[in-house]
C-alpha atoms as a PDB file:
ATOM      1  CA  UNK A   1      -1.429 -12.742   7.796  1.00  0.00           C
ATOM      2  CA  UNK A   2      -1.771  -9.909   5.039  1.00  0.00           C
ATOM      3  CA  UNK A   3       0.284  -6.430   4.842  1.00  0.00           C
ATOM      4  CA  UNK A   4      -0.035  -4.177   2.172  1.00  0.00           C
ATOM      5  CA  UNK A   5       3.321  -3.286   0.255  1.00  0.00           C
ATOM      6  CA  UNK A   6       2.848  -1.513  -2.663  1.00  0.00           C
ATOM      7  CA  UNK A   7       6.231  -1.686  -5.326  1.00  0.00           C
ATOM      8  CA  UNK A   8       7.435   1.596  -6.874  1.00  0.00           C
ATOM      9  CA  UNK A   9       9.532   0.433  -9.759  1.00  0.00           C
ATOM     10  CA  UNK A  10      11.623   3.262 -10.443  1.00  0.00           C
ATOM     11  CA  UNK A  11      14.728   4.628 -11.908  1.00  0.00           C
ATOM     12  CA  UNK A  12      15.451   6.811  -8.850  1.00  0.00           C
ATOM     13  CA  UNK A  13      15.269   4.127  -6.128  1.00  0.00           C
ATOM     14  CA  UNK A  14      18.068   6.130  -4.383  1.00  0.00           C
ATOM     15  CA  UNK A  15      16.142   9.243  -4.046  1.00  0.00           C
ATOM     16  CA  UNK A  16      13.111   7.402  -3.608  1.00  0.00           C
ATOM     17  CA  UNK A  17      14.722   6.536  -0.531  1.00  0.00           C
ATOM     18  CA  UNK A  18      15.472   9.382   0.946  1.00  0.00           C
ATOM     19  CA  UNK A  19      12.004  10.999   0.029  1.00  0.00           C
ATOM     20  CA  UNK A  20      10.391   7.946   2.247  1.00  0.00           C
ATOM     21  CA  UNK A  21      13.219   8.209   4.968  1.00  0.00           C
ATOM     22  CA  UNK A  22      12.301  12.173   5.539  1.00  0.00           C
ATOM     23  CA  UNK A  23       8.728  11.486   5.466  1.00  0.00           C
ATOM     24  CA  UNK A  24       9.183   8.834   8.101  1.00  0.00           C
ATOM     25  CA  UNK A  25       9.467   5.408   7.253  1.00  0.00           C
ATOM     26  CA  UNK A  26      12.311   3.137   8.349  1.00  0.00           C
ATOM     27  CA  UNK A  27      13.862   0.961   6.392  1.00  0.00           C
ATOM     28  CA  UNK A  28      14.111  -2.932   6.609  1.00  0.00           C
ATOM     29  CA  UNK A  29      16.460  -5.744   6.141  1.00  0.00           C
ATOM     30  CA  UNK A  30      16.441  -6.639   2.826  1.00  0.00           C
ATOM     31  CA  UNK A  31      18.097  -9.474   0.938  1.00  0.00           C
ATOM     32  CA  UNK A  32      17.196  -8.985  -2.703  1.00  0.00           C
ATOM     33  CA  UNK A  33      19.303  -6.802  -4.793  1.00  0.00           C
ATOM     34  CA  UNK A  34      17.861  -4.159  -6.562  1.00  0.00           C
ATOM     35  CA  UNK A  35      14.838  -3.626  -3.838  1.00  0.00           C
ATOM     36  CA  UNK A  36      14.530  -1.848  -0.834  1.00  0.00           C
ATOM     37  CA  UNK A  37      11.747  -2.151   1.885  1.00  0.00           C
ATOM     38  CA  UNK A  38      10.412   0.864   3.793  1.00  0.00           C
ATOM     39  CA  UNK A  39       7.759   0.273   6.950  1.00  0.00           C
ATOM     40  CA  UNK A  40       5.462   3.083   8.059  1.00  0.00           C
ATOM     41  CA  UNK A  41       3.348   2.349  11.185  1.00  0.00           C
ATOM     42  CA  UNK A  42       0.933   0.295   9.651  1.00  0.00           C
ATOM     43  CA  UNK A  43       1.798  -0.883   6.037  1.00  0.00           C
ATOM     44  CA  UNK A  44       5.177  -1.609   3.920  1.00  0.00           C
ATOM     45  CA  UNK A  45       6.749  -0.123   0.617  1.00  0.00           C
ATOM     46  CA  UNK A  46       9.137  -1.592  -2.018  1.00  0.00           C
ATOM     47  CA  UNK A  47      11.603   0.058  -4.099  1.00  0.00           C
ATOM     48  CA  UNK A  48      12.902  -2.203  -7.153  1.00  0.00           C
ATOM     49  CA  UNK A  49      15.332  -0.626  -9.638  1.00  0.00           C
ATOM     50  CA  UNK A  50      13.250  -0.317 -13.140  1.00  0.00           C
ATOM     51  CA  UNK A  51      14.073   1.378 -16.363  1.00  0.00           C
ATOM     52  CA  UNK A  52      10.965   2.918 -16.183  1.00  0.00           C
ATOM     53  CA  UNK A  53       8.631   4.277 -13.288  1.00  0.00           C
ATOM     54  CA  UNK A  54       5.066   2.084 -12.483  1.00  0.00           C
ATOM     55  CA  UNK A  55       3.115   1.516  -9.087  1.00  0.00           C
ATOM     56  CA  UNK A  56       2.492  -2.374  -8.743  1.00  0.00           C
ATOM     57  CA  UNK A  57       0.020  -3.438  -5.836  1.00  0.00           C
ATOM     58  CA  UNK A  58       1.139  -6.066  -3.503  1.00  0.00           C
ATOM     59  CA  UNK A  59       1.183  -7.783  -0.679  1.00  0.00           C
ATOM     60  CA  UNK A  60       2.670  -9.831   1.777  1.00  0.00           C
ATOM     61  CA  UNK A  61       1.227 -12.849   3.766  1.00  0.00           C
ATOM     62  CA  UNK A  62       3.200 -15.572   5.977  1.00  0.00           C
ATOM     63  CA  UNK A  63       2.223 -18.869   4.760  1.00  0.00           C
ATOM     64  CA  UNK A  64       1.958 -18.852   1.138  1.00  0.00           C
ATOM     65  CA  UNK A  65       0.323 -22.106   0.410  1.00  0.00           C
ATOM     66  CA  UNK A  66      -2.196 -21.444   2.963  1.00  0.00           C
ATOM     67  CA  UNK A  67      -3.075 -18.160   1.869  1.00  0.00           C
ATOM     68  CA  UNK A  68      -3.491 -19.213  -1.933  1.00  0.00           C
ATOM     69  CA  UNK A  69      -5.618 -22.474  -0.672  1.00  0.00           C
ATOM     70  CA  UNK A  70      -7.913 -19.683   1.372  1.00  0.00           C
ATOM     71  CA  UNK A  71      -8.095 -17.296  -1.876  1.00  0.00           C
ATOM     72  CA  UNK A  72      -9.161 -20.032  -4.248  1.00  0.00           C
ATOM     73  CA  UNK A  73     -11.819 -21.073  -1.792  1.00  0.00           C
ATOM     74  CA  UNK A  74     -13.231 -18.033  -1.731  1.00  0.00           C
ATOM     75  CA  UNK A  75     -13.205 -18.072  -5.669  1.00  0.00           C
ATOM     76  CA  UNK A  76     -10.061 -15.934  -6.735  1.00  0.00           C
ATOM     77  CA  UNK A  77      -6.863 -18.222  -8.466  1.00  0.00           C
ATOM     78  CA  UNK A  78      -3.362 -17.799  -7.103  1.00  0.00           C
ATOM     79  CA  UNK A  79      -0.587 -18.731  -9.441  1.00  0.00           C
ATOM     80  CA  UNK A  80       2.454 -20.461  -7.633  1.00  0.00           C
ATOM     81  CA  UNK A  81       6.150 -19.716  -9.040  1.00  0.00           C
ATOM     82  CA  UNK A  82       9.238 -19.528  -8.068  1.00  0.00           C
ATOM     83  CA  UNK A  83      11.600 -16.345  -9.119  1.00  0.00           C
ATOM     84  CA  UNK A  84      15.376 -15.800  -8.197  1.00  0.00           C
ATOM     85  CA  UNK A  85      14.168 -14.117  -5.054  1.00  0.00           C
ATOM     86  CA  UNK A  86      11.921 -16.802  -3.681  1.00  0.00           C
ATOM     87  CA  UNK A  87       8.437 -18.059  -4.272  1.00  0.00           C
ATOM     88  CA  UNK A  88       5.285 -15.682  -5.083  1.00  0.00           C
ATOM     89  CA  UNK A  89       1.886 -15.612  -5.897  1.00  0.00           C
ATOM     90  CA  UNK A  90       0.607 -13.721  -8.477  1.00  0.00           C
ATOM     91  CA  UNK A  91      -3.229 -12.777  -8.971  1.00  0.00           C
ATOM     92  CA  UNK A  92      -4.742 -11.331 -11.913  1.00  0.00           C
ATOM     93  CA  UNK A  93      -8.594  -9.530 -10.813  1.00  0.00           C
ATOM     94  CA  UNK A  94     -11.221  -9.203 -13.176  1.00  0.00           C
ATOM     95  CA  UNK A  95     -10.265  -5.753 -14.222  1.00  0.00           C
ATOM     96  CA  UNK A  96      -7.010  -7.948 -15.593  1.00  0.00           C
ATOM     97  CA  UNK A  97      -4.597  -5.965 -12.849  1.00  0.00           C
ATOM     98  CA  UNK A  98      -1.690  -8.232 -11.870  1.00  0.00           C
ATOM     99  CA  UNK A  99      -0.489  -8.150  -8.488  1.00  0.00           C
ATOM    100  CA  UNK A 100       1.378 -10.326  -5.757  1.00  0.00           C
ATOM    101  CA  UNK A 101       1.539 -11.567  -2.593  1.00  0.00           C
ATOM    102  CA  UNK A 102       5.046 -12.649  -1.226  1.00  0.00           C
ATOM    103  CA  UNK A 103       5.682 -14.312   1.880  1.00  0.00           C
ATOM    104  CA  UNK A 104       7.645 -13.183   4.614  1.00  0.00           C
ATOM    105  CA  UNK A 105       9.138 -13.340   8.127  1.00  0.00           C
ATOM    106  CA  UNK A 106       6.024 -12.405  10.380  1.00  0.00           C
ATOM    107  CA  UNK A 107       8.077 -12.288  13.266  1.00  0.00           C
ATOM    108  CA  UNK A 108       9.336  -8.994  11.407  1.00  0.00           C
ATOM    109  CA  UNK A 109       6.345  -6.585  13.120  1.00  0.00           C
ATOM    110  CA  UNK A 110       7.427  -3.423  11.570  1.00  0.00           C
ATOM    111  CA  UNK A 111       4.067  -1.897   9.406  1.00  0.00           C
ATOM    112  CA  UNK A 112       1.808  -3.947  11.271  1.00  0.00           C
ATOM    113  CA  UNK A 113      -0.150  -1.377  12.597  1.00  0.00           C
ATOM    114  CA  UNK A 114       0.128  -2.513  16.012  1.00  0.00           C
ATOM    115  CA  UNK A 115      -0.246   0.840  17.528  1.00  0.00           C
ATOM    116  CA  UNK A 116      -1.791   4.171  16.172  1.00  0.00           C
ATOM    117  CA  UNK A 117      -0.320   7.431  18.146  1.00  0.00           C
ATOM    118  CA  UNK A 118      -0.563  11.074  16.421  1.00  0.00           C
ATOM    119  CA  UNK A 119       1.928  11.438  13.592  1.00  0.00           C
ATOM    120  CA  UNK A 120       2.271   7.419  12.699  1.00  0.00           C
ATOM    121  CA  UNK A 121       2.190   6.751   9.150  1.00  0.00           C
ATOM    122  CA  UNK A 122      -0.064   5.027   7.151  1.00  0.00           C
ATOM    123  CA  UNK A 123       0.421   2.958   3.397  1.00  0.00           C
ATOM    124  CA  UNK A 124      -2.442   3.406   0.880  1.00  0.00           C
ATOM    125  CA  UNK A 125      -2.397   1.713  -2.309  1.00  0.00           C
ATOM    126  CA  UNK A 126      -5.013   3.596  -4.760  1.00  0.00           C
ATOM    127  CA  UNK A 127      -6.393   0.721  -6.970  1.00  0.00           C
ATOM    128  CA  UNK A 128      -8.144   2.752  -9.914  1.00  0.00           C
ATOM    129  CA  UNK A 129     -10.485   0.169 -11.789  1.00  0.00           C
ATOM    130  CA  UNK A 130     -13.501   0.298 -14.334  1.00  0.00           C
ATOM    131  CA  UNK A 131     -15.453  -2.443 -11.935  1.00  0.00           C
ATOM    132  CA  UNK A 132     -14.777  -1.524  -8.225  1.00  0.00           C
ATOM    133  CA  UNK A 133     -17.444  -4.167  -7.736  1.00  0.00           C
ATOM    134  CA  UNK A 134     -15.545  -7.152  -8.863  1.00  0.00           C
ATOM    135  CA  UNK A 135     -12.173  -5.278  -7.505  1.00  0.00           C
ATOM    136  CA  UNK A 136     -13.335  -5.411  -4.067  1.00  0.00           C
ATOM    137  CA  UNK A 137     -14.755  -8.824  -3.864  1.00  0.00           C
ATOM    138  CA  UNK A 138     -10.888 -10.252  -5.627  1.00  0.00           C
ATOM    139  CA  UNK A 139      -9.800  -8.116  -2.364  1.00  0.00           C
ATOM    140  CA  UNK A 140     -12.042  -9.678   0.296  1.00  0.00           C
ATOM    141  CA  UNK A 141     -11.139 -12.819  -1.701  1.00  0.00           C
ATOM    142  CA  UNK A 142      -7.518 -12.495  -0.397  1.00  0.00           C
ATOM    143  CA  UNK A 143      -8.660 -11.643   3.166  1.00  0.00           C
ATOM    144  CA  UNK A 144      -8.653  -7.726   3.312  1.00  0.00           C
ATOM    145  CA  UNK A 145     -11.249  -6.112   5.138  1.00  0.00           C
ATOM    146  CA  UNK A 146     -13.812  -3.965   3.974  1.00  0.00           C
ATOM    147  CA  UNK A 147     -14.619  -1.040   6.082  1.00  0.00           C
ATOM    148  CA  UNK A 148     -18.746  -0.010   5.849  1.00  0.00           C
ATOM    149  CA  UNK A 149     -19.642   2.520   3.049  1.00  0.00           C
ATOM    150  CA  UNK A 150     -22.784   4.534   2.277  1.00  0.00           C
ATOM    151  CA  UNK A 151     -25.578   3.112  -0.188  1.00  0.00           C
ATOM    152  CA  UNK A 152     -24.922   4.041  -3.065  1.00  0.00           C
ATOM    153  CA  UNK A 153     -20.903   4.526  -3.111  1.00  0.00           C
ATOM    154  CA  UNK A 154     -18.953   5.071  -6.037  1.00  0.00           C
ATOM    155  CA  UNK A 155     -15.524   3.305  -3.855  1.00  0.00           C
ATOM    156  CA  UNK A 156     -14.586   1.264  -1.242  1.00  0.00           C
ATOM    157  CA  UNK A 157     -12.432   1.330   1.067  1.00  0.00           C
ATOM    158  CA  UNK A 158     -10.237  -2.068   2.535  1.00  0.00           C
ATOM    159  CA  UNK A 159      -7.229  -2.495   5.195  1.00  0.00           C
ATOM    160  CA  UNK A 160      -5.142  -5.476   6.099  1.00  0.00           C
ATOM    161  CA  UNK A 161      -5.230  -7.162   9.173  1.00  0.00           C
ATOM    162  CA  UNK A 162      -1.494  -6.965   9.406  1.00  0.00           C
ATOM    163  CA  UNK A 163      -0.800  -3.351   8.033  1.00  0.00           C
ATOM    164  CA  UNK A 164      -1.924  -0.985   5.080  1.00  0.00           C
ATOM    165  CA  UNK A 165      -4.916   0.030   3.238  1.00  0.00           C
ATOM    166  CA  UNK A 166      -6.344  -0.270  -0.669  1.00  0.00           C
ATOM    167  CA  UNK A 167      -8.785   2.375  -1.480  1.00  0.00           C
ATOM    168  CA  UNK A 168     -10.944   1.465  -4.763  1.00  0.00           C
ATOM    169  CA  UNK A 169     -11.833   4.678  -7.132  1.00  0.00           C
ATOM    170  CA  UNK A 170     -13.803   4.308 -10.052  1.00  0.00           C
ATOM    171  CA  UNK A 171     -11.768   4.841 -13.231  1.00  0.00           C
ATOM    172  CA  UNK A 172     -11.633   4.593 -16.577  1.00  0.00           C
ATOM    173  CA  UNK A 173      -8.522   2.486 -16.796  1.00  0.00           C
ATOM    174  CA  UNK A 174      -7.003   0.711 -14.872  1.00  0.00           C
ATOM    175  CA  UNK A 175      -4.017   1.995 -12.376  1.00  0.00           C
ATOM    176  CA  UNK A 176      -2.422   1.925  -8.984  1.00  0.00           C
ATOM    177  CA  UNK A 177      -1.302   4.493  -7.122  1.00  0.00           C
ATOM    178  CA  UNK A 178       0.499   5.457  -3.891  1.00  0.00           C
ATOM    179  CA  UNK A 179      -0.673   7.850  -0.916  1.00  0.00           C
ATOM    180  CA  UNK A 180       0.144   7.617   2.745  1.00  0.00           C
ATOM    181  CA  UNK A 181      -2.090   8.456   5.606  1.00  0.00           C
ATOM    182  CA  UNK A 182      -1.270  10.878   8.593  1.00  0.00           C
ATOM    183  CA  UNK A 183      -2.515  10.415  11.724  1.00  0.00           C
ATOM    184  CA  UNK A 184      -3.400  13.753  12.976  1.00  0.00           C
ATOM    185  CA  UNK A 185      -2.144  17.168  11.872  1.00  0.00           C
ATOM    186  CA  UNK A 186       0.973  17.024   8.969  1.00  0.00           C
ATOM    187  CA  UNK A 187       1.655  20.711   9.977  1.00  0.00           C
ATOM    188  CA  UNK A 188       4.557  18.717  11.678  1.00  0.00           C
ATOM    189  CA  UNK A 189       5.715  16.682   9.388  1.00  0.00           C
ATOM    190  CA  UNK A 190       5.340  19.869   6.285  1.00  0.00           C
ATOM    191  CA  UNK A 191       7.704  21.811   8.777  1.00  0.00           C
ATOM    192  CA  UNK A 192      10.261  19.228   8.854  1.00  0.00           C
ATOM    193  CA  UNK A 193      10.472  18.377   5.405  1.00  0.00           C
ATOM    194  CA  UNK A 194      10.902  21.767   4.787  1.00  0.00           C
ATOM    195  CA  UNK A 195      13.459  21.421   7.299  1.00  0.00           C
ATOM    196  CA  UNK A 196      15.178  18.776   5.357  1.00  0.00           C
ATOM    197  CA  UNK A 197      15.314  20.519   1.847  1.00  0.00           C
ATOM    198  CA  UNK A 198      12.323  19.757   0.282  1.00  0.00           C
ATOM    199  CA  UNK A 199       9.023  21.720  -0.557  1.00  0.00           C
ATOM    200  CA  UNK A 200       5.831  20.346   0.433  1.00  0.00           C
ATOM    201  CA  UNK A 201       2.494  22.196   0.108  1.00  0.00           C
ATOM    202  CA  UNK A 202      -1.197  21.678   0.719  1.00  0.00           C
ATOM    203  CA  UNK A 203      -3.563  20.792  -1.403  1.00  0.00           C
ATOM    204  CA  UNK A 204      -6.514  22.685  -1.568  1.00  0.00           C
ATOM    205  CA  UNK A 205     -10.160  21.959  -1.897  1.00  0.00           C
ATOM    206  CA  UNK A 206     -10.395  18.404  -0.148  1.00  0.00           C
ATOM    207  CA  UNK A 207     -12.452  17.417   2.741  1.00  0.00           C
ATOM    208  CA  UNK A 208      -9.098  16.681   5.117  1.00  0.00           C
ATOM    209  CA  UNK A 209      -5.946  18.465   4.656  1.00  0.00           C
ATOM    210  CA  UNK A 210      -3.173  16.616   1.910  1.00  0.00           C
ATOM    211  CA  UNK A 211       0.055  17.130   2.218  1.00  0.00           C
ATOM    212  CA  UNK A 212       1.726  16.933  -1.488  1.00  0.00           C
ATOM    213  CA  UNK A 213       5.712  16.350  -1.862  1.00  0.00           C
ATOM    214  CA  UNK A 214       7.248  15.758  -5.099  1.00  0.00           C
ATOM    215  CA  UNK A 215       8.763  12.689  -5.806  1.00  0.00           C
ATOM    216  CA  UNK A 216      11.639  11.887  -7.724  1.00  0.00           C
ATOM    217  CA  UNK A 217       9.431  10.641 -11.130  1.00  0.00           C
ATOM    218  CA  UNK A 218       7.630  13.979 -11.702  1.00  0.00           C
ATOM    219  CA  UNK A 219       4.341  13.291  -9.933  1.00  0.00           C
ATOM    220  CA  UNK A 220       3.542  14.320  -5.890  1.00  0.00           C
ATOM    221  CA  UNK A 221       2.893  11.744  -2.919  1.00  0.00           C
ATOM    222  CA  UNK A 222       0.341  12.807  -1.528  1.00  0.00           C
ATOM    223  CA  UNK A 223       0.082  12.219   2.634  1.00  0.00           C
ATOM    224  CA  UNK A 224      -3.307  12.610   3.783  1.00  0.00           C
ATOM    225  CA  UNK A 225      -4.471  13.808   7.266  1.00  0.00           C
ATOM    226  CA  UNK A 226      -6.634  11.724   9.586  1.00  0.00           C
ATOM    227  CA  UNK A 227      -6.781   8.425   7.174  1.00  0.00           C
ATOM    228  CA  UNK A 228      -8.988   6.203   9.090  1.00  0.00           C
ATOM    229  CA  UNK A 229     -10.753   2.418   8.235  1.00  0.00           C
ATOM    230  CA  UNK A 230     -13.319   1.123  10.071  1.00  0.00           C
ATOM    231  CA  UNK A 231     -12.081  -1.237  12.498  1.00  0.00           C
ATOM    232  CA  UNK A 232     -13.929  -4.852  10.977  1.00  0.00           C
ATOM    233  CA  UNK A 233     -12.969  -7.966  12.931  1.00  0.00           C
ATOM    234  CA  UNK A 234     -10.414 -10.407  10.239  1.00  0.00           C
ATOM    235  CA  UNK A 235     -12.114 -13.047   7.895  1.00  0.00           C
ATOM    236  CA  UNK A 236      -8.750 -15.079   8.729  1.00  0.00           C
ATOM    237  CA  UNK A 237      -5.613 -15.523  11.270  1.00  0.00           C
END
């Protein structure tokens, strides 16, 4: 099992909250304090109180000793620890990004993806590295699938069996960010965020229409219509 769930660590988690409840994601049973877990229809975010704001890519996978024998067999180290909130594994790629993969209750569907109808909600974390080459091969280390590009591509583009999405862009530094994926038109959802309070607007000059809403740590989320991957069978259960 793998799910993407990117962590915003944040200063506003409350209003963080409410940003992700409006757009549409529900929010899940969660037993460590200072975080907060929010499930679209196919991929998972976490909120973690922080002094200061940072995207951190992550994951989540059922069987955590299995999944870290798997990764190292495929050539990619997983470092075993235990924190105050359970055990984790931590991965560092070859463009030195850190990031996680935590187990969890799989019997906990919520962001799995299960079903796609107009309107459902995707996660995408936006992995920004100097060497998407060696990015996406640490990804299909872990298990994501990679949906089929062009010759020639600058990015790639991956999705979890169990939920969510990593887009590589080539960058000069290293970064994650966060988008989510609309399925269908976001005239709807625009019209009831405005509905709510808040003041979303359309990005202009892109291929598919992006919704942008600011969030509460001076940037926009952007929510992107008609965010499809390629439909690859799983390397793994």
């Amino acid at each position: 099992m793998l799910r993407v769930r990117p962590v915003v660590n944040t200063g506003h988690a409350a209003a963080w909250a409410e940003l992700l409840l409006a757009i549409g994601l529900a929010e899940l049973p969660h037993g460590t304090s200072g975080e907060r877990c929010f499930a679209a229809g196919s991929g998972r975010v976490l909120l973690r109180t922080a002094p200061s704001f940072a995207i951190e890519l992550g994951f989540e996978v059922r069987d955590l000793d299995k999944f870290a024998q798997w990764t190292r067999s495929d050539g990619t180290e997983v470092l075993l620890r235990t924190t105050d909130a359970g055990p984790i594994g931590h991965i560092t790629a070859d463009d030195r990004l850190e990031f996680t993969a935590t187990p969890v209750n799989a019997g906990v569907t919520a962001g799995s993806g299960l079903q796609s109808t107009p309107g459902s909600l995707g996660v995408l974390a936006v992995w920004n590295t100097p060497d998407v080459p060696g990015s996406a091969q640490t990804l299909r280390n872990i298990g994501a699938i990679q949906s089929p590009g062009g010759p020639g591509a600058l990015d790639a583009h991956f999705r979890a069996k169990h939920g969510g999405y990593v887009d590589l862009r080539p960058a000069a530094a290293t970064r994650v960010d966060l988008e989510l994926g609309i399925d269908g038109d976001a005239g709807h959802l625009a019209a009831r965020l405005e509905a709510a309070g808040l003041r979303p607007r359309f990005a202009t000059g892109t291929h598919d229409r992006t919704l942008l809403v600011a969030h509460p740590d001076g940037g926009d989320l952007r929510v992107a219509e008609h965010h499809h991957h390629a439909q690859s069978p799983a390397p793994r259960e």
